[in-house]
PDB file of N, CA and C in Angstrom:
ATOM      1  N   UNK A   1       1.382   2.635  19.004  1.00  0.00           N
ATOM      2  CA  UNK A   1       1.262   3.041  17.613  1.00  0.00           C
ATOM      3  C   UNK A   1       0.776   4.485  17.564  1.00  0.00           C
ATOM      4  N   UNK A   2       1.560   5.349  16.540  1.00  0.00           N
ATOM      5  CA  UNK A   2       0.894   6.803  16.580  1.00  0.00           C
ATOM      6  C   UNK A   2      -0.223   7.041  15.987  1.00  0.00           C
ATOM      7  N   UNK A   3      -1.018   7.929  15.976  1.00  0.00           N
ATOM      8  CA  UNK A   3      -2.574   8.089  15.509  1.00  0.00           C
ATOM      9  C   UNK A   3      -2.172   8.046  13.993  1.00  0.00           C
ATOM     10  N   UNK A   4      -1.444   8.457  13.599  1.00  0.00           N
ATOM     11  CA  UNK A   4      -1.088   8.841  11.902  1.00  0.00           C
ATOM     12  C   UNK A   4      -0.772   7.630  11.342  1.00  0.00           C
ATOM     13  N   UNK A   5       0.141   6.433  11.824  1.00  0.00           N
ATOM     14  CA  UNK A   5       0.500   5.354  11.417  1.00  0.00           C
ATOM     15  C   UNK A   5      -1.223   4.586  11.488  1.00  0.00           C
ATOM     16  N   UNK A   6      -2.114   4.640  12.706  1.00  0.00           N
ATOM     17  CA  UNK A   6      -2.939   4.123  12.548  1.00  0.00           C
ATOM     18  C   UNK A   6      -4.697   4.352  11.760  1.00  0.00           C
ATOM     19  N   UNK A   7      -4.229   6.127  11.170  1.00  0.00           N
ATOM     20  CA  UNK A   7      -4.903   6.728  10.121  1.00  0.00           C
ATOM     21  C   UNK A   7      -4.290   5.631   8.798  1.00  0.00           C
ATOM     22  N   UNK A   8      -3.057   5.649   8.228  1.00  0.00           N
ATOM     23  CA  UNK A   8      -2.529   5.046   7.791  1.00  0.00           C
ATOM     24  C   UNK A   8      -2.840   3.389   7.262  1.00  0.00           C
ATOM     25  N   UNK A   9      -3.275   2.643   8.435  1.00  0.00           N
ATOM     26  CA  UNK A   9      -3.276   1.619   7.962  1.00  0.00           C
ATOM     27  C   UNK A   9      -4.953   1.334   7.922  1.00  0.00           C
ATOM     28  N   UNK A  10      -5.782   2.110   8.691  1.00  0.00           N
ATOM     29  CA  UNK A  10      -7.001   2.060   8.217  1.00  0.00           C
ATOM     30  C   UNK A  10      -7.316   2.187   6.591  1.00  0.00           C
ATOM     31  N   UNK A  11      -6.698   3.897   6.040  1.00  0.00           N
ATOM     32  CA  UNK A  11      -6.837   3.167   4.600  1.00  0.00           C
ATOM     33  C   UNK A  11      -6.369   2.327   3.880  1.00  0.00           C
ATOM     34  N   UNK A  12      -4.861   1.700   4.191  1.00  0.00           N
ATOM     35  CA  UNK A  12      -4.951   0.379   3.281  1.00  0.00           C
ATOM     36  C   UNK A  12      -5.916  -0.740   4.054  1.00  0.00           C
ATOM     37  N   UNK A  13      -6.524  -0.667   5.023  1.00  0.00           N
ATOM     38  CA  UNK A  13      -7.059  -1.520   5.110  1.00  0.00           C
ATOM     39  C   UNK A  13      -8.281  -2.005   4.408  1.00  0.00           C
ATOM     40  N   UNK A  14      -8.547  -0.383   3.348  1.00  0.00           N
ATOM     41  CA  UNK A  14      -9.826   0.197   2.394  1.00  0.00           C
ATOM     42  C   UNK A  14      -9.028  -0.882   1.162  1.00  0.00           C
ATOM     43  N   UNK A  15      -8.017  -0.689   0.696  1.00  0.00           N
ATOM     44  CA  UNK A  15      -7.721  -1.215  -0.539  1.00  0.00           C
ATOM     45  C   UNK A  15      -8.103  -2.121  -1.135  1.00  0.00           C
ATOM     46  N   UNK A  16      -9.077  -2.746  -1.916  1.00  0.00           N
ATOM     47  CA  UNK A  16      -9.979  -3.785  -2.226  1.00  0.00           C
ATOM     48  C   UNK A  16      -8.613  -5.095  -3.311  1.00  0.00           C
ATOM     49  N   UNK A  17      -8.512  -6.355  -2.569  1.00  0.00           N
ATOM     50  CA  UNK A  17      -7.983  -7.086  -3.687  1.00  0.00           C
ATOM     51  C   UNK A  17      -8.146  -6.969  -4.847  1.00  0.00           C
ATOM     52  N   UNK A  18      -6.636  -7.140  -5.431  1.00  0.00           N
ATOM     53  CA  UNK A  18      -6.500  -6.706  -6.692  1.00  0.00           C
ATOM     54  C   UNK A  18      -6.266  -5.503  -7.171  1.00  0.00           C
ATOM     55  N   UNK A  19      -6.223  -4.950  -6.147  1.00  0.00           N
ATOM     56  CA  UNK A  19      -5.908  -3.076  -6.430  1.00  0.00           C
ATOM     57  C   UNK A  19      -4.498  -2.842  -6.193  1.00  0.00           C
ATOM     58  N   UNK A  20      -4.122  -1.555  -6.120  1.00  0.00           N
ATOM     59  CA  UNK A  20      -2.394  -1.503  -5.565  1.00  0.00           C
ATOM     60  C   UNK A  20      -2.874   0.285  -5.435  1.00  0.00           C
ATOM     61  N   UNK A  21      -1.841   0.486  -4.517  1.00  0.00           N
ATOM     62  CA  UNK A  21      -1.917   2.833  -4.535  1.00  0.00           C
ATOM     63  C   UNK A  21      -0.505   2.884  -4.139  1.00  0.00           C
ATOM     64  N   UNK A  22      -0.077   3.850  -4.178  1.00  0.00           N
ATOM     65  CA  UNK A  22       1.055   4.321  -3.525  1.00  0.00           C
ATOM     66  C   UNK A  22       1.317   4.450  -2.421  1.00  0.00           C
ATOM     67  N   UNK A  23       2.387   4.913  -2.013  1.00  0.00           N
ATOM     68  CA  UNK A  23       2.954   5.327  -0.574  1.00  0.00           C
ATOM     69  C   UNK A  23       2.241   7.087  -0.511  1.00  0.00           C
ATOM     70  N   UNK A  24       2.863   7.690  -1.740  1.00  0.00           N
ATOM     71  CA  UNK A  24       2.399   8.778  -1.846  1.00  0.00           C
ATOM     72  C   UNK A  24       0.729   9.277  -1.963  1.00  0.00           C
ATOM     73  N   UNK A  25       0.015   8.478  -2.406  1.00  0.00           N
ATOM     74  CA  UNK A  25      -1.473   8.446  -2.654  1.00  0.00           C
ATOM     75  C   UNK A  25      -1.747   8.664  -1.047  1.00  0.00           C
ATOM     76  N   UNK A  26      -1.272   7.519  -0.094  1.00  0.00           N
ATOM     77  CA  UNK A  26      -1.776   7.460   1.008  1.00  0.00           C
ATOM     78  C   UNK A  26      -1.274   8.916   1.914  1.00  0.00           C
ATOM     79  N   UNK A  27       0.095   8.788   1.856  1.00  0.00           N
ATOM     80  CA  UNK A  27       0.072  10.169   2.424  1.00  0.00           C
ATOM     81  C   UNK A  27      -0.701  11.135   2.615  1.00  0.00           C
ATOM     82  N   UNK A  28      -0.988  11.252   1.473  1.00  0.00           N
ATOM     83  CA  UNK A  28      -1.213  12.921   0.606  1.00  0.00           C
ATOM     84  C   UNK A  28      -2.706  12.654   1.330  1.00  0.00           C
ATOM     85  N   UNK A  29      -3.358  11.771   1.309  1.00  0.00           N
ATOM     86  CA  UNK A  29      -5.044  11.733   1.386  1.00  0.00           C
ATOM     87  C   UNK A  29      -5.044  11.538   3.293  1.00  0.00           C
ATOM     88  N   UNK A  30      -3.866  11.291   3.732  1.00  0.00           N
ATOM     89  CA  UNK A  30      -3.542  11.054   5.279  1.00  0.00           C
ATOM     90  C   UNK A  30      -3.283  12.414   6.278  1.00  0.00           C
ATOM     91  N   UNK A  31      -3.296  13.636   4.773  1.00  0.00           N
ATOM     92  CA  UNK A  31      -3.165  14.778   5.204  1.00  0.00           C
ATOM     93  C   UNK A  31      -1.176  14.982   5.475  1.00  0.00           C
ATOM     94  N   UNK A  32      -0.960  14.425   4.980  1.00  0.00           N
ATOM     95  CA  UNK A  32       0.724  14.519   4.892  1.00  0.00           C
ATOM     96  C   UNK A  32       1.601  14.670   3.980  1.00  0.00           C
ATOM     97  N   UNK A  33       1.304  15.135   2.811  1.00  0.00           N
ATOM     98  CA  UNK A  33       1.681  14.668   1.374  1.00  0.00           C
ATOM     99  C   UNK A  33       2.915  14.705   1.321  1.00  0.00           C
ATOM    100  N   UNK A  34       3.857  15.444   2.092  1.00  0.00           N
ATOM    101  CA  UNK A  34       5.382  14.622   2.049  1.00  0.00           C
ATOM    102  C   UNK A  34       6.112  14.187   2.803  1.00  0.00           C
ATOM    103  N   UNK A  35       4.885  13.170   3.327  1.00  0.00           N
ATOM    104  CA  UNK A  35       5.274  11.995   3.982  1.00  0.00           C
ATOM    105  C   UNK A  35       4.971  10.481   3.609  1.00  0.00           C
ATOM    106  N   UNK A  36       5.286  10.692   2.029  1.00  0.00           N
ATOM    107  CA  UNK A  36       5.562   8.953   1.771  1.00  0.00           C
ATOM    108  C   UNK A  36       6.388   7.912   1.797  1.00  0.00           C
ATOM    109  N   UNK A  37       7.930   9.011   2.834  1.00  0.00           N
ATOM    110  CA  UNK A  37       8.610   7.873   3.750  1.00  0.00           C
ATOM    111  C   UNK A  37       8.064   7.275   4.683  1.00  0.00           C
ATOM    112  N   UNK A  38       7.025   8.106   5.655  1.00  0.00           N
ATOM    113  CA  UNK A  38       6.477   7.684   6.847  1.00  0.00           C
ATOM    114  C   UNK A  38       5.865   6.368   6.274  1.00  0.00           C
ATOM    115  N   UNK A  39       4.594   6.611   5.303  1.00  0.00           N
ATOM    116  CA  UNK A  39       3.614   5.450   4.862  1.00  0.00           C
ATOM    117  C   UNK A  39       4.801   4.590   4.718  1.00  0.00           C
ATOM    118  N   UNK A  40       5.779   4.441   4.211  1.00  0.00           N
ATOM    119  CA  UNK A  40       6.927   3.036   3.937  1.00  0.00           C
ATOM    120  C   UNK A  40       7.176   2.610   5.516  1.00  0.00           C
ATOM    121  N   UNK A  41       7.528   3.689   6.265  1.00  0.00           N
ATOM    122  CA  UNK A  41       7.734   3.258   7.481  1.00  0.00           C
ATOM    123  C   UNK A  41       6.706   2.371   8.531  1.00  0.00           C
ATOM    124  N   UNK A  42       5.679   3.107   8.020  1.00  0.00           N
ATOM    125  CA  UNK A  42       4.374   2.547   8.575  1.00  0.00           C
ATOM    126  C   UNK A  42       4.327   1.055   8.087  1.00  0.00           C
ATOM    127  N   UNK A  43       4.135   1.124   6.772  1.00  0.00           N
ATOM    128  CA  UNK A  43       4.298  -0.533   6.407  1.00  0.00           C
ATOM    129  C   UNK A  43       5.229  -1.286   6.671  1.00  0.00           C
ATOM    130  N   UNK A  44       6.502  -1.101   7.088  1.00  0.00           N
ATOM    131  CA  UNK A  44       7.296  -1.586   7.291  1.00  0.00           C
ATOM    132  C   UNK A  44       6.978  -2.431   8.756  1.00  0.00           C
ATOM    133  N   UNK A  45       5.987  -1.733   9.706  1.00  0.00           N
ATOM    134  CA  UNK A  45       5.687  -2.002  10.607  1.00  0.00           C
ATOM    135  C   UNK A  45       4.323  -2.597  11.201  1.00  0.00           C
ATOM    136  N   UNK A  46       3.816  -2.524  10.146  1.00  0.00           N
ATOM    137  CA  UNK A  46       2.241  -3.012   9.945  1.00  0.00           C
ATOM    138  C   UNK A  46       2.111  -4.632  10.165  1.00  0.00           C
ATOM    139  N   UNK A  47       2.958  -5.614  10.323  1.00  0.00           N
ATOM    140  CA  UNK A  47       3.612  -6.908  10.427  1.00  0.00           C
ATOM    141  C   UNK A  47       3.011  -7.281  11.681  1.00  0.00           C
ATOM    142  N   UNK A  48       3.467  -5.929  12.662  1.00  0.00           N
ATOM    143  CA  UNK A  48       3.339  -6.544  13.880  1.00  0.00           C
ATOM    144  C   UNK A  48       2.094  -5.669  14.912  1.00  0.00           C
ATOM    145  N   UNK A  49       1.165  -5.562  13.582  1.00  0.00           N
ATOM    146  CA  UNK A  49       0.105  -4.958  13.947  1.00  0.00           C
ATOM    147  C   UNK A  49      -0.991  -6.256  14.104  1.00  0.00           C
ATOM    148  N   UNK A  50      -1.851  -5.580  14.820  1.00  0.00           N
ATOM    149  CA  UNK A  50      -2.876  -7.121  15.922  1.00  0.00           C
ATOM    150  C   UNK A  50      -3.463  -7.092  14.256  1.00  0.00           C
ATOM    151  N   UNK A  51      -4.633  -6.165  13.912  1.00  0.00           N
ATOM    152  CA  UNK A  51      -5.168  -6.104  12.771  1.00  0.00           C
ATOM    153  C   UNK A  51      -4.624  -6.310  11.423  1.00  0.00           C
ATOM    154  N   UNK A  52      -4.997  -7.681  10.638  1.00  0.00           N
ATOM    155  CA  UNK A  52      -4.337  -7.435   9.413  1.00  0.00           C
ATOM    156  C   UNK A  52      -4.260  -6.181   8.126  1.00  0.00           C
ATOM    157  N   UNK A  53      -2.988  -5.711   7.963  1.00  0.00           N
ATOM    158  CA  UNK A  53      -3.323  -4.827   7.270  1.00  0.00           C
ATOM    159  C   UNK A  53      -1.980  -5.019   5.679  1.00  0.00           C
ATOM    160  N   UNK A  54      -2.916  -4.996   4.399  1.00  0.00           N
ATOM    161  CA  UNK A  54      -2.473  -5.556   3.686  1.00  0.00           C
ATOM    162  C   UNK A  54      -1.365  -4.615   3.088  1.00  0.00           C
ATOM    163  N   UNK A  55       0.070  -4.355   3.235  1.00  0.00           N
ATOM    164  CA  UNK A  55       1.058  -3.540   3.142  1.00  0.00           C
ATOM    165  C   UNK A  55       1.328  -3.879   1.272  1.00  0.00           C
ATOM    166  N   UNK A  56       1.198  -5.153   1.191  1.00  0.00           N
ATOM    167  CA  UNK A  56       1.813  -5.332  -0.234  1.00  0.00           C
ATOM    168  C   UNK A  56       0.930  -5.206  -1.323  1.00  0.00           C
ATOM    169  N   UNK A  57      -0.106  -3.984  -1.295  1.00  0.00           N
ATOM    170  CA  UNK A  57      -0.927  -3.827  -2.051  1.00  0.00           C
ATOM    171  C   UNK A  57      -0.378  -1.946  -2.166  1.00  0.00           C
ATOM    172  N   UNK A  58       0.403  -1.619  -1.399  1.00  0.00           N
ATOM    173  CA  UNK A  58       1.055  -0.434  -1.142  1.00  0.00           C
ATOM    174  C   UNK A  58       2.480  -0.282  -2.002  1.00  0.00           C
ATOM    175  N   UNK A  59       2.846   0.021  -2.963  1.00  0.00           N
ATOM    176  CA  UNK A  59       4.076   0.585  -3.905  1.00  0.00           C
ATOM    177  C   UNK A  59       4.553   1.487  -3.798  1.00  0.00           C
ATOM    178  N   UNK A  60       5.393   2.147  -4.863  1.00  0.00           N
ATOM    179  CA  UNK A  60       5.928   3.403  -5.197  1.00  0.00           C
ATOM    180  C   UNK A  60       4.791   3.601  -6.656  1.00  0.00           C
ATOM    181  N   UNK A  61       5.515   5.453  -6.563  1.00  0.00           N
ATOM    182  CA  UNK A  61       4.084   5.699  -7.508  1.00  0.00           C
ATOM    183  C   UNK A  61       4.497   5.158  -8.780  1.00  0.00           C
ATOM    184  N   UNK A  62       5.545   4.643  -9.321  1.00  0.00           N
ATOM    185  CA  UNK A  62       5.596   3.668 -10.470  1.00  0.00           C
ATOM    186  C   UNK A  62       5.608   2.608 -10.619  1.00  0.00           C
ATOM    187  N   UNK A  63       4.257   1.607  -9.656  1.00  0.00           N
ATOM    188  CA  UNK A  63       4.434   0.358  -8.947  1.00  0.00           C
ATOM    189  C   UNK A  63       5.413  -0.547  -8.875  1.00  0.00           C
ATOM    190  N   UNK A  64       6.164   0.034  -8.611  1.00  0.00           N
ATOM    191  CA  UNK A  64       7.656  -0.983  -8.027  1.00  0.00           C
ATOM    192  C   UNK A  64       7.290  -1.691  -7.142  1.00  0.00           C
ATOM    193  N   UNK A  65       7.720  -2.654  -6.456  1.00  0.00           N
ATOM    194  CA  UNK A  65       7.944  -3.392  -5.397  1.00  0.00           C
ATOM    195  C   UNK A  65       8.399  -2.925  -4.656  1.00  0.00           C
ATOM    196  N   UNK A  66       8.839  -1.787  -3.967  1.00  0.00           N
ATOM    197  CA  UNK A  66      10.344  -1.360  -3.216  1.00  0.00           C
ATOM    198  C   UNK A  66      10.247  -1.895  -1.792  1.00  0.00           C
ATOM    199  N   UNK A  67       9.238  -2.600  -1.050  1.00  0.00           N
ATOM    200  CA  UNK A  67       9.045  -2.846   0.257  1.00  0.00           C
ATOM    201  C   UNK A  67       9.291  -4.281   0.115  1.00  0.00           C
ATOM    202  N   UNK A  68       9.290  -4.917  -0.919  1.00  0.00           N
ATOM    203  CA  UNK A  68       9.526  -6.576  -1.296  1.00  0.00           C
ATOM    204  C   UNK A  68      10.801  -7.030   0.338  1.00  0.00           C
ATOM    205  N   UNK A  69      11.614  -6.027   0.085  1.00  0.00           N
ATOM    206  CA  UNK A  69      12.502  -6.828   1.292  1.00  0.00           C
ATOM    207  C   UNK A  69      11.987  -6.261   2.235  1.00  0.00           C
ATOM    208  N   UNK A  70      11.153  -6.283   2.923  1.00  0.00           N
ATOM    209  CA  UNK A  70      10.437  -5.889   4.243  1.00  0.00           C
ATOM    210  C   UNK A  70       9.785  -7.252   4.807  1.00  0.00           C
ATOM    211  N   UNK A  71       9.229  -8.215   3.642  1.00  0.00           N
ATOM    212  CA  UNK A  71       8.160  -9.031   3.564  1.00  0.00           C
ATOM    213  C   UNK A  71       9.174 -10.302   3.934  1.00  0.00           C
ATOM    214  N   UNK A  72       8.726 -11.952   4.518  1.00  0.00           N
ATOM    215  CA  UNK A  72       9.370 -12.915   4.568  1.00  0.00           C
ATOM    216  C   UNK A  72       9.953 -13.550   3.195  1.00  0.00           C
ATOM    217  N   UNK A  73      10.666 -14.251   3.040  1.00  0.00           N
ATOM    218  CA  UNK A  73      10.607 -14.876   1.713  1.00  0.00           C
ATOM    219  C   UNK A  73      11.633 -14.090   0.756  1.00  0.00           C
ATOM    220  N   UNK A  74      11.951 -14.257  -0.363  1.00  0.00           N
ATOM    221  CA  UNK A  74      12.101 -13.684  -1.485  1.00  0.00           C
ATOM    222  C   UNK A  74      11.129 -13.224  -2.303  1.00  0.00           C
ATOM    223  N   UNK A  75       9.853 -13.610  -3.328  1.00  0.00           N
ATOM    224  CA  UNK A  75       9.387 -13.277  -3.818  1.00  0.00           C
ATOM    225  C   UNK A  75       8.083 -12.932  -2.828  1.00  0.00           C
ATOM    226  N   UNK A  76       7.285 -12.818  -1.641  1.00  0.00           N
ATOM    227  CA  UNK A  76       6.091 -12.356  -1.085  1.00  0.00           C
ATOM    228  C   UNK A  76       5.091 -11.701  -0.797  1.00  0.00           C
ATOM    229  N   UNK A  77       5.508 -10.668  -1.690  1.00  0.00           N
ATOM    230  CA  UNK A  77       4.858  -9.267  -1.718  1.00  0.00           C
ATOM    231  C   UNK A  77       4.386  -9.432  -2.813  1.00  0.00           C
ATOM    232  N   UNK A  78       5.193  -9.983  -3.779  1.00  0.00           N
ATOM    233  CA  UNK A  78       4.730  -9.898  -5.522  1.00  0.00           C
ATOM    234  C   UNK A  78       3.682 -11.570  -5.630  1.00  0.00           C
ATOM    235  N   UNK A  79       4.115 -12.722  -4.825  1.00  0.00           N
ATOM    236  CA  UNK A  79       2.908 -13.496  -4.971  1.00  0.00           C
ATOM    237  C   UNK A  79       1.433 -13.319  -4.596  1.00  0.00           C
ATOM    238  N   UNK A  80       1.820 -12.797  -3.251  1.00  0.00           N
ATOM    239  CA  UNK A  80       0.643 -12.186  -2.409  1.00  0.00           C
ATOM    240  C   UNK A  80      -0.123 -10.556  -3.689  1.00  0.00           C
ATOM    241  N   UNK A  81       0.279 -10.259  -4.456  1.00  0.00           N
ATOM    242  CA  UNK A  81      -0.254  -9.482  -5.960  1.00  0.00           C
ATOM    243  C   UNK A  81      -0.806 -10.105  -6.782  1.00  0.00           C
ATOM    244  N   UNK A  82       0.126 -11.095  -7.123  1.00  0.00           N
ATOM    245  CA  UNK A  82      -0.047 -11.984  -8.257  1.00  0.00           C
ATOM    246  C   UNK A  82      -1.607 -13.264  -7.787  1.00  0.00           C
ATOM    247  N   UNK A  83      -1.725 -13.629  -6.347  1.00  0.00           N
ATOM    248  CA  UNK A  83      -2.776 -14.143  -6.029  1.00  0.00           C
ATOM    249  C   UNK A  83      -3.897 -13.757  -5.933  1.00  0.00           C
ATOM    250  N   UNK A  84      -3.807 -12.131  -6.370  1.00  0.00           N
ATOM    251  CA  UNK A  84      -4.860 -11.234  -6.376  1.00  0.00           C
ATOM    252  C   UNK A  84      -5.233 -10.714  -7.583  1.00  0.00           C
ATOM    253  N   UNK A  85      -4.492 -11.389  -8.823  1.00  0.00           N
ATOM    254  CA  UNK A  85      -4.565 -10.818  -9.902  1.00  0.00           C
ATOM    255  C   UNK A  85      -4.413 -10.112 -10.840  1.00  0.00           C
ATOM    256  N   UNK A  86      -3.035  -9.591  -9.896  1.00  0.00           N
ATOM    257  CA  UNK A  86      -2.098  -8.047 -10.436  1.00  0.00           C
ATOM    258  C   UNK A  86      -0.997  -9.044 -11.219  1.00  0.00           C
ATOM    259  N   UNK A  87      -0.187  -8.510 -12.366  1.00  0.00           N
ATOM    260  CA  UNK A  87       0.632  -8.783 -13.169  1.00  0.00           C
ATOM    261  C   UNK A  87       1.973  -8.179 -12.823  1.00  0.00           C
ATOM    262  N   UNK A  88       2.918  -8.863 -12.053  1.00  0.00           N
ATOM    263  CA  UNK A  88       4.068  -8.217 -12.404  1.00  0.00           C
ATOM    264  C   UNK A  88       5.200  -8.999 -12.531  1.00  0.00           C
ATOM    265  N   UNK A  89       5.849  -8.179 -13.346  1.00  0.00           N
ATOM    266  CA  UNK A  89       7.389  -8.356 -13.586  1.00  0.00           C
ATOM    267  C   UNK A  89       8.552  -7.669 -13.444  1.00  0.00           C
ATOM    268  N   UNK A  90       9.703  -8.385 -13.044  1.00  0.00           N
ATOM    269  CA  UNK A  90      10.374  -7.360 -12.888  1.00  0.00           C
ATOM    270  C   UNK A  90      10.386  -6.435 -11.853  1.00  0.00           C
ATOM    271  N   UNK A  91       9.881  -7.528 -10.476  1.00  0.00           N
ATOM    272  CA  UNK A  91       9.279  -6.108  -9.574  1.00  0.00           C
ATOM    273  C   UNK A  91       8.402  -5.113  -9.695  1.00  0.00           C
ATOM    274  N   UNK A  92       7.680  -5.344 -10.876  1.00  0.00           N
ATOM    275  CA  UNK A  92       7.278  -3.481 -11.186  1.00  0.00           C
ATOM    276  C   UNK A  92       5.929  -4.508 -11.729  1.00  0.00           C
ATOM    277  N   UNK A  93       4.360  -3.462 -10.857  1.00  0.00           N
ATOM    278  CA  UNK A  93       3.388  -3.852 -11.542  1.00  0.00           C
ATOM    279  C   UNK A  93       3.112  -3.610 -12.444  1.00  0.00           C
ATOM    280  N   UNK A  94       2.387  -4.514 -13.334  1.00  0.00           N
ATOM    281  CA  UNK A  94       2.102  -4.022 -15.195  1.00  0.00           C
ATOM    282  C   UNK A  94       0.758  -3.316 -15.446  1.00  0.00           C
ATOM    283  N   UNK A  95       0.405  -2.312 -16.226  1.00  0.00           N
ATOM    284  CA  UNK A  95      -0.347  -1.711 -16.167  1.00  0.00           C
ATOM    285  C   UNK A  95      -1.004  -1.092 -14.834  1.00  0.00           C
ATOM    286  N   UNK A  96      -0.072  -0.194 -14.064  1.00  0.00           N
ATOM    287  CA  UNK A  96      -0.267   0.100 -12.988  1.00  0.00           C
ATOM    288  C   UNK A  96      -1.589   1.354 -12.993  1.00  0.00           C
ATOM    289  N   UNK A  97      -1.460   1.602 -14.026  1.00  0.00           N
ATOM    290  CA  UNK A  97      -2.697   2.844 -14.048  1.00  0.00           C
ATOM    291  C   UNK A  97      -3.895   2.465 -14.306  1.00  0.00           C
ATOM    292  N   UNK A  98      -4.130   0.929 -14.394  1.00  0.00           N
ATOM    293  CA  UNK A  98      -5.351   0.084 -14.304  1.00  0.00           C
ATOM    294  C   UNK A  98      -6.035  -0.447 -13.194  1.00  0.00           C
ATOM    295  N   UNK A  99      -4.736  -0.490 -12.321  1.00  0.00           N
ATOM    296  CA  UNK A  99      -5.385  -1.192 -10.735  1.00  0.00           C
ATOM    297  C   UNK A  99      -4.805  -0.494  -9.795  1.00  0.00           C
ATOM    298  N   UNK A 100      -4.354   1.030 -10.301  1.00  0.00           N
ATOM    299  CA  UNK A 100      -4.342   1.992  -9.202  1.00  0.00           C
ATOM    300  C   UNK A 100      -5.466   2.386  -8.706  1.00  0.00           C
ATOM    301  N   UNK A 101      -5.174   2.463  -7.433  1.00  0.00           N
ATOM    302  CA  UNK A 101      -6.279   3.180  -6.298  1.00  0.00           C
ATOM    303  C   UNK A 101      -6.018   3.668  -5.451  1.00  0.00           C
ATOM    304  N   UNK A 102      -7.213   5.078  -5.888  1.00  0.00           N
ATOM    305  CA  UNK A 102      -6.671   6.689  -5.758  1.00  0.00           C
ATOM    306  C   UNK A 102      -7.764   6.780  -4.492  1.00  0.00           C
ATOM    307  N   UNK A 103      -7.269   6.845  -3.302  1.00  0.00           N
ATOM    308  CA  UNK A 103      -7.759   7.242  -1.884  1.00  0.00           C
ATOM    309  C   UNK A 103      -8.953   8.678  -2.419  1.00  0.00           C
ATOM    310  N   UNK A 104      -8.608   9.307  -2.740  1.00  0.00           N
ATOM    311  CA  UNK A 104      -9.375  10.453  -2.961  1.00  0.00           C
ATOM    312  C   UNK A 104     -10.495  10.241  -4.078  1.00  0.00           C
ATOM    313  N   UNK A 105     -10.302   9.315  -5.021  1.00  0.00           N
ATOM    314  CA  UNK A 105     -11.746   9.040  -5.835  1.00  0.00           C
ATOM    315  C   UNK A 105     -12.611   8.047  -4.976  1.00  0.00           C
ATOM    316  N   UNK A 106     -11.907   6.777  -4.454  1.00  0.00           N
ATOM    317  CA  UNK A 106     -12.869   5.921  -3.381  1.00  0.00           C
ATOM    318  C   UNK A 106     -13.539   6.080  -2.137  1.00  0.00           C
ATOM    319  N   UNK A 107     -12.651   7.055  -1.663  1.00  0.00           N
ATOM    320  CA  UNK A 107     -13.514   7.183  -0.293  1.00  0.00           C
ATOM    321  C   UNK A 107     -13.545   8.784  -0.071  1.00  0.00           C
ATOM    322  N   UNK A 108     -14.352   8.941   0.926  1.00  0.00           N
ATOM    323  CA  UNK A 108     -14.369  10.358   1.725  1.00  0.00           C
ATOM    324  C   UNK A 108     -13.721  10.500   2.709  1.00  0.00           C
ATOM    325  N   UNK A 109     -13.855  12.246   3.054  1.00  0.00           N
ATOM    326  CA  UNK A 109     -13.347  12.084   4.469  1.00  0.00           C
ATOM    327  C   UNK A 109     -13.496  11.480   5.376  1.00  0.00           C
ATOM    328  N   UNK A 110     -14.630  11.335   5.381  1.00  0.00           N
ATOM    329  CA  UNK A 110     -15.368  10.223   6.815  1.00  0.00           C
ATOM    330  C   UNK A 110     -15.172   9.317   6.968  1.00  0.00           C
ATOM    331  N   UNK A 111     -14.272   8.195   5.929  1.00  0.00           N
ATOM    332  CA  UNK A 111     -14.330   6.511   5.375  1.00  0.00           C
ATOM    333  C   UNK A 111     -13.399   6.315   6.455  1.00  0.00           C
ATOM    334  N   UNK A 112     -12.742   6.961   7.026  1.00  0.00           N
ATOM    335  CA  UNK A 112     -11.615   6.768   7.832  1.00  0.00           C
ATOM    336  C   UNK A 112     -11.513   7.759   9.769  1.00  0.00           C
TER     337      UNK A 112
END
């Protein structure tokens, strides 16, 4: 695993249930900011990481689902939300600017 993928999943590993951030949030605070293909890539791969690391708390910055087919199942990404208390439909979380979480207001440099 590269150091950046595993910068990467340390902060979602910060993401507190019930929250959701972006691909781009993480980047940008990962010191990469246009690399929020990588963070997709990273999650994409986070599956077969020893440490659980919770990928489906990770969106696009208009909380879409877009990693939903990454996950087992049909709906898994959005139950594994919905068991946490997030609302969505339609693929797309509801009131996403309520249970966004912004890497740069929660933690510091050091958190990671």
């Amino acid at each position: 695993m590269s150091d950046l993928y595993a910068r990467i999943y340390d902060v979602v590993r910060l993401i507190p249930s019930g929250r959701a951030t972006s691909y781009g949030a993480i980047a940008k605070f990962v010191g990469s900011p246009r690399g929020s293909r990588m963070v997709g890539w990273a999650m994409n791969q986070s599956h077969s990481s020893k440490e659980y690391t919770p990928a489906h708390r990770v969106v696009n910055r208009m909380g879409m689902l877009t990693g939903k087919h990454h996950f087992p199942g049909e709906n898994l990404m959005q139950e594994l939300l919905e068991s946490e208390g997030i609302v969505v439909i339609d693929d797309q979380i509801q009131d996403f600017d309520q249970v966004f979480w912004d890497p740069f207001k929660e933690l510091d440099e050091n958190s990671i």
